[in-house]
N, C-alpha and C. Protein backbone atom coordinates (compact mmCIF):
# COMPACT_ATOMS: atom_id res chain seq x y z
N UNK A 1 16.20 -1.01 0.24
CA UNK A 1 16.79 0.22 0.67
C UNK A 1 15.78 1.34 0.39
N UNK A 2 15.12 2.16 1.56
CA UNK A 2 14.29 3.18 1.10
C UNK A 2 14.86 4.40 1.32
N UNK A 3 14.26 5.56 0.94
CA UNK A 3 15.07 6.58 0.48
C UNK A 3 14.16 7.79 1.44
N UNK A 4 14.46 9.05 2.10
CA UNK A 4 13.43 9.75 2.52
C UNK A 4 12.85 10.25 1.51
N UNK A 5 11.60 10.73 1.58
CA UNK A 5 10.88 11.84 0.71
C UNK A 5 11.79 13.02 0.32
N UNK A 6 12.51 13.44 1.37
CA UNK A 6 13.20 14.81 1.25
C UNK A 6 14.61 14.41 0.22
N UNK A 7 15.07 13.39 0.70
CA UNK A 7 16.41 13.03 -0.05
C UNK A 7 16.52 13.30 -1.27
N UNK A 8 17.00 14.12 -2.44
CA UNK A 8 17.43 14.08 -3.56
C UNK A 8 17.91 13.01 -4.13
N UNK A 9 17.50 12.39 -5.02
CA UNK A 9 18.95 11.36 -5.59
C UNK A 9 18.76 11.83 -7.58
N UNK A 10 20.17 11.50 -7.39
CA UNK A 10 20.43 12.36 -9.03
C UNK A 10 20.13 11.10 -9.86
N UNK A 11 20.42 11.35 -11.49
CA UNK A 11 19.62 10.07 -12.32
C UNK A 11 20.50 9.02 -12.36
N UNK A 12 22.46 9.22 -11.81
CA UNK A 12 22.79 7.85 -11.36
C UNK A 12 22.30 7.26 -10.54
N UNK A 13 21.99 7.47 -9.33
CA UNK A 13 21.57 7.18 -8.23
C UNK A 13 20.20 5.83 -8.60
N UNK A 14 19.58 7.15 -9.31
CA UNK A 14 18.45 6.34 -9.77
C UNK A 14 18.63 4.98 -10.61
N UNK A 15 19.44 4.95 -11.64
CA UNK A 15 19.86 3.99 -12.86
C UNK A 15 20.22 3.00 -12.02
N UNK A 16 20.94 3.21 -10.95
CA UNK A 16 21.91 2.43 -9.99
C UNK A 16 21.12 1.52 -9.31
N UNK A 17 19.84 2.41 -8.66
CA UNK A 17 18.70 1.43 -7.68
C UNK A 17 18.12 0.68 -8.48
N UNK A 18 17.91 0.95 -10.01
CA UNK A 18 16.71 0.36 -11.03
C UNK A 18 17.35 -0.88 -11.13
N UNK A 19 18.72 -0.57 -11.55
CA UNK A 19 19.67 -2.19 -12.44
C UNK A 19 19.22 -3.17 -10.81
N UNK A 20 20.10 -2.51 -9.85
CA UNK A 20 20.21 -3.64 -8.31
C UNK A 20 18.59 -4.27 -8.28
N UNK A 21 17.67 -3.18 -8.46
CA UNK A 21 16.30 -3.96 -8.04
C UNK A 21 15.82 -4.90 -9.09
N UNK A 22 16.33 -4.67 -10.97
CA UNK A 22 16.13 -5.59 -11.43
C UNK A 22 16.81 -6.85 -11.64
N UNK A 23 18.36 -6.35 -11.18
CA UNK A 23 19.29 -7.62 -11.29
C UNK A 23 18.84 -8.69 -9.97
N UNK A 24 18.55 -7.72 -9.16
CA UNK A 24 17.99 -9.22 -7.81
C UNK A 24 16.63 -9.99 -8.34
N UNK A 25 15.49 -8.89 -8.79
CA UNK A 25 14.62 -10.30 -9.38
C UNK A 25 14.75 -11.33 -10.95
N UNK A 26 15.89 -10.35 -11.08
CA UNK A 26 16.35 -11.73 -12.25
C UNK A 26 16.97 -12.89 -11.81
N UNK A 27 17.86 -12.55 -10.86
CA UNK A 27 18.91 -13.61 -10.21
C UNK A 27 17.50 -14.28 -9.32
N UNK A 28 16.64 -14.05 -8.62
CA UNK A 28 15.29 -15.13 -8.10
C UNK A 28 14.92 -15.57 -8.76
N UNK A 29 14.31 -15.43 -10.12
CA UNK A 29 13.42 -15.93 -11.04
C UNK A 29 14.39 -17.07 -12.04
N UNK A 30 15.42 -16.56 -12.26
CA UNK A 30 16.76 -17.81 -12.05
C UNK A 30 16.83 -18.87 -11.36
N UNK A 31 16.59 -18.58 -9.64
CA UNK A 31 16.92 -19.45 -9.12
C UNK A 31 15.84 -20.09 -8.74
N UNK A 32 14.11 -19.55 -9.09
CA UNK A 32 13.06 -20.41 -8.99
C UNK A 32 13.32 -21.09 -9.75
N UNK A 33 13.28 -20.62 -11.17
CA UNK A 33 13.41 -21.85 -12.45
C UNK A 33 14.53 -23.01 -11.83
N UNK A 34 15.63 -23.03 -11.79
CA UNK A 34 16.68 -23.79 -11.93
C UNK A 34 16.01 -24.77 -10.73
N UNK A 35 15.23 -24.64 -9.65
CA UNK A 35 14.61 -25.09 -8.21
C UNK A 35 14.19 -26.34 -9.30
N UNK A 36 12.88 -25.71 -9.69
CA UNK A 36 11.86 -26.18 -10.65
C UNK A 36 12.63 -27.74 -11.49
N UNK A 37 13.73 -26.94 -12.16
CA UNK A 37 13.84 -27.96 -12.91
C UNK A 37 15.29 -29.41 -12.31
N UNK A 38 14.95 -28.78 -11.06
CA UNK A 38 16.59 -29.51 -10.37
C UNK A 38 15.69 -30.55 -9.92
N UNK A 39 14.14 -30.60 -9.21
CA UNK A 39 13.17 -31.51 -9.28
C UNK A 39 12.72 -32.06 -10.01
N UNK A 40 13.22 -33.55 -10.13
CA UNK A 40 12.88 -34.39 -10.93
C UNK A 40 11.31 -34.86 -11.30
N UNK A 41 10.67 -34.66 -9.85
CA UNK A 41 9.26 -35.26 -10.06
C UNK A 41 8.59 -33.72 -10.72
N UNK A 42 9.08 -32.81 -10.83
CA UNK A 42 8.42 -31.49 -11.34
C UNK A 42 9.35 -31.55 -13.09
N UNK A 43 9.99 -32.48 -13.05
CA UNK A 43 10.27 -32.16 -14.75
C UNK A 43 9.67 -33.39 -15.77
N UNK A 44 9.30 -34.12 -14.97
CA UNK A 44 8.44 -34.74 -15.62
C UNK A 44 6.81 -33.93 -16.59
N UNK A 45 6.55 -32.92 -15.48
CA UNK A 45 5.74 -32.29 -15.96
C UNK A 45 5.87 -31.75 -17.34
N UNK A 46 4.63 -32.30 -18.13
CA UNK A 46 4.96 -31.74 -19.41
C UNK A 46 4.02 -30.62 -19.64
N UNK A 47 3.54 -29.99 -18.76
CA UNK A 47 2.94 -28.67 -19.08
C UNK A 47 3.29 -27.41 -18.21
N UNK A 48 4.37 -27.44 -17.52
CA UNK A 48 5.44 -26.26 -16.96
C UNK A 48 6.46 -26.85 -17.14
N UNK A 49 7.20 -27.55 -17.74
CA UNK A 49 8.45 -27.55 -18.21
C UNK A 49 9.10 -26.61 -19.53
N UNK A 50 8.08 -26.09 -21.11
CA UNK A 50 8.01 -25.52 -21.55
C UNK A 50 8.45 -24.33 -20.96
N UNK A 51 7.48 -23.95 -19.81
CA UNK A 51 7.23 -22.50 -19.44
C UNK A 51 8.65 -22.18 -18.19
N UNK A 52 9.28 -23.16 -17.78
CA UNK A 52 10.56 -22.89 -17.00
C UNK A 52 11.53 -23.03 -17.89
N UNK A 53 12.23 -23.62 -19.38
CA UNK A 53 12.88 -23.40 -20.12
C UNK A 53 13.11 -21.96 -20.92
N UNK A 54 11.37 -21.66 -21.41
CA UNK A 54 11.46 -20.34 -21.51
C UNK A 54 11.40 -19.19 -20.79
N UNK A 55 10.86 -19.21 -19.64
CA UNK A 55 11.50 -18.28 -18.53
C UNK A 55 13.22 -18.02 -18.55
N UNK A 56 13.95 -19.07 -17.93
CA UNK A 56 15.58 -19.12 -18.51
C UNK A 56 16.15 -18.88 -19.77
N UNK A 57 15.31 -18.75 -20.71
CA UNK A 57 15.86 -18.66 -22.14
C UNK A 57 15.85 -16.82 -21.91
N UNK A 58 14.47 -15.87 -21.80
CA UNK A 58 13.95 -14.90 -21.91
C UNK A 58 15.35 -14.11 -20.23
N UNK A 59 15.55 -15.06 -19.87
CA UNK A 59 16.52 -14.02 -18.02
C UNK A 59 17.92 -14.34 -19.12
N UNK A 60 18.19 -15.37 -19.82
CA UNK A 60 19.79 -15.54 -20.18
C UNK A 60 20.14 -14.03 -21.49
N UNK A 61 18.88 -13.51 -21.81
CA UNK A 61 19.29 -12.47 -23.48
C UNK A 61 19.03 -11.17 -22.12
């Protein structure tokens, strides 16, 4: 959603666009990980399996 140059938006407005733009790349980076680990031949991997547990650990706090 872009906004004109001229448009005012007050600091809800703002708080409002920040949470939506960070709650959507949390909910992706969610649903890469969960991709990641729903593939079996990718959880075998023992050197990004670490790093997709803690990705999901660091989006769940």
């Amino acid at each position: 959603m872009r906004t004109a140059a001229s448009e005012y938006l007050n600091q809800t407005q703002i708080m409002s666009r920040l949470g939506a733009t960070f709650g959507a790349l949390i909910h992706e980076q969610v649903a890469a990980v969960r991709r990641f680990l729903d593939d079996e031949s990718n959880y075998d991997s023992s050197e990004l399996k670490p790093l997709a547990e803690l990705a999901i650990r660091l989006v769940e706090r």
